[in-house]
C-alpha atoms as a PDB file:
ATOM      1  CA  UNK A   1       0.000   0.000   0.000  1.00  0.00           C
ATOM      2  CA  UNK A   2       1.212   3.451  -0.548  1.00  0.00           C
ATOM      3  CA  UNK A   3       0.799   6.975   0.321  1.00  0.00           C
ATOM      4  CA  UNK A   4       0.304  10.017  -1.661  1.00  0.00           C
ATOM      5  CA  UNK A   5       1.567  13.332  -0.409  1.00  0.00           C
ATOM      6  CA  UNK A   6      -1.415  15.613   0.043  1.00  0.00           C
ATOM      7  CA  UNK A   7      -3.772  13.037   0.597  1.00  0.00           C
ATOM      8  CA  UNK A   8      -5.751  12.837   4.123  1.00  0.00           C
ATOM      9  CA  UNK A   9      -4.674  10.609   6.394  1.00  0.00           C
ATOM     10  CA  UNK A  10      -8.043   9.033   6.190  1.00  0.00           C
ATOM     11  CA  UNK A  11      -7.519   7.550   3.268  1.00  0.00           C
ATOM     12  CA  UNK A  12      -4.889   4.806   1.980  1.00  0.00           C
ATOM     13  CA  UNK A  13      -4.091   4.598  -1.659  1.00  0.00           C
ATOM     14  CA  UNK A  14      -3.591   1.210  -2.547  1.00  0.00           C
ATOM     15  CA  UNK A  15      -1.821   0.226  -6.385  1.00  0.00           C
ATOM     16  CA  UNK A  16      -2.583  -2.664  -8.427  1.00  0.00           C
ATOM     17  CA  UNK A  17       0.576  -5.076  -8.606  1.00  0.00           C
ATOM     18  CA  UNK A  18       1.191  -7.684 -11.051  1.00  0.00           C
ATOM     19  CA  UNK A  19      -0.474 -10.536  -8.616  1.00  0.00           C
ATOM     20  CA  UNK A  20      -3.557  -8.374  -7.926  1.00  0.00           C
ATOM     21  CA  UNK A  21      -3.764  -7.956 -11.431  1.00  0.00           C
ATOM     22  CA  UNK A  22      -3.590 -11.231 -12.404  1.00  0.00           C
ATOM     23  CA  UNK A  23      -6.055 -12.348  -9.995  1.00  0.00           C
ATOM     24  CA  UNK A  24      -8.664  -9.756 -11.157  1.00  0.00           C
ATOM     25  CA  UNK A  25      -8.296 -11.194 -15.067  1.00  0.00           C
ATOM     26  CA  UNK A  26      -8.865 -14.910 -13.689  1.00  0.00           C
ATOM     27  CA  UNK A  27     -12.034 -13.457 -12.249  1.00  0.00           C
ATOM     28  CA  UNK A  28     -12.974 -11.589 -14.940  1.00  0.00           C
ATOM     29  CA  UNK A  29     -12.772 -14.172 -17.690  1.00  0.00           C
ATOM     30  CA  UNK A  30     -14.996 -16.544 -14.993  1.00  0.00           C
ATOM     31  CA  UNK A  31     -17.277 -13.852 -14.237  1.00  0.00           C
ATOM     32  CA  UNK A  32     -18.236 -12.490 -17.578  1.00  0.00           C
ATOM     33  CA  UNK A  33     -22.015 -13.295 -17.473  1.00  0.00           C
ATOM     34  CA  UNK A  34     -22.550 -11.042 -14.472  1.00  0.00           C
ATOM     35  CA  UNK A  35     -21.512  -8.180 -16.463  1.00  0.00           C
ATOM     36  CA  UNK A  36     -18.966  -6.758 -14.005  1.00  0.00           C
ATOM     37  CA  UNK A  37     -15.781  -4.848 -15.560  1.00  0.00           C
ATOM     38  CA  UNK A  38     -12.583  -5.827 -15.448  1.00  0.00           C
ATOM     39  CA  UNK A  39     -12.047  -2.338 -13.034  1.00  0.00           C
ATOM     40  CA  UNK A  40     -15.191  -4.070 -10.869  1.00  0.00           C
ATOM     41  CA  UNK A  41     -13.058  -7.448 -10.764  1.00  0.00           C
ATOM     42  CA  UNK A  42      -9.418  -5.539  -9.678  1.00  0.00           C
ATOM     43  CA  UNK A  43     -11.926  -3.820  -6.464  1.00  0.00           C
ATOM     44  CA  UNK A  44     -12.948  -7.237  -5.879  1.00  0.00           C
ATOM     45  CA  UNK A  45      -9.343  -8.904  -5.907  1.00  0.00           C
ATOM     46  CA  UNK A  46      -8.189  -5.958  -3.816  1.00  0.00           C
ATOM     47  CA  UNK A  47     -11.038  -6.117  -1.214  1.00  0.00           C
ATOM     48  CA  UNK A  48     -10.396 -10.219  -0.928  1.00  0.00           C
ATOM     49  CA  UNK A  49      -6.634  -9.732  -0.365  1.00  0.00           C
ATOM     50  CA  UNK A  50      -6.444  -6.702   1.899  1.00  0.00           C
ATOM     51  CA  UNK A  51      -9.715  -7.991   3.895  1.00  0.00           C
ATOM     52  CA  UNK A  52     -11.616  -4.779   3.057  1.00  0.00           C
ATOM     53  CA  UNK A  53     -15.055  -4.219   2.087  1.00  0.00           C
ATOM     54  CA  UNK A  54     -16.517  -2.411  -1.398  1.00  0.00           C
ATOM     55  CA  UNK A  55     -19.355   0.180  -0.776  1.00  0.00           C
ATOM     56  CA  UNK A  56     -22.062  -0.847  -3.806  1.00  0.00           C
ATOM     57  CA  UNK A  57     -25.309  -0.984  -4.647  1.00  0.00           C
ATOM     58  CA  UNK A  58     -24.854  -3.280  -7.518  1.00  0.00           C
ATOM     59  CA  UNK A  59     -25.815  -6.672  -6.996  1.00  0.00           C
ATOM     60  CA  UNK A  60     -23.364  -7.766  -9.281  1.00  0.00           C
ATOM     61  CA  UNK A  61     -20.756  -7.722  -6.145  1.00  0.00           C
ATOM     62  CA  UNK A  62     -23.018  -9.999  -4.392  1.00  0.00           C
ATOM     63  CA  UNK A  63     -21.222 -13.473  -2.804  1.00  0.00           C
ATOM     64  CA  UNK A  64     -17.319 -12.094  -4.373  1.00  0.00           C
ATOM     65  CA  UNK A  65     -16.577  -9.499  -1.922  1.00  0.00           C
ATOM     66  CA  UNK A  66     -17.535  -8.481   1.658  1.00  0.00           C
ATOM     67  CA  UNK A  67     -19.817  -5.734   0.395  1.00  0.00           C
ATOM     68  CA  UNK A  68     -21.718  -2.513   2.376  1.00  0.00           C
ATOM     69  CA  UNK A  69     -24.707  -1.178   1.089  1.00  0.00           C
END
């Protein structure tokens, strides 16, 4: 994870690697009859492996990632 100067504290900016990345195209290629991008499948690879939750409304999300609504 990395930090930007500027940027509140509040907030971590975290960048796609090469295993993240790889991970979300292995999801995306399983996934594509929900519909969900490839940018939906790197939040959902980055939620899984940093344990964090994605704030949707899309139903899409459902069952992949720990999700708030």
């Amino acid at each position: 994870m990395g930090e930007l100067e500027g940027f509140p504290k509040v907030f971590e900016i975290i960048f796609t690697n090469k295993e993240i990345f790889n991970k979300a195209w292995i999801t995306f290629k399983k996934l594509l009859q929900r519909g969900l991008s490839f940018t939906d499948c790197v939040l959902i690879s980055l939620a899984n492996e940093y344990n964090l939750s994605i704030m949707t409304f899309d139903e899409g999300f459902k069952g992949l990632a720990n999700i708030i609504n």
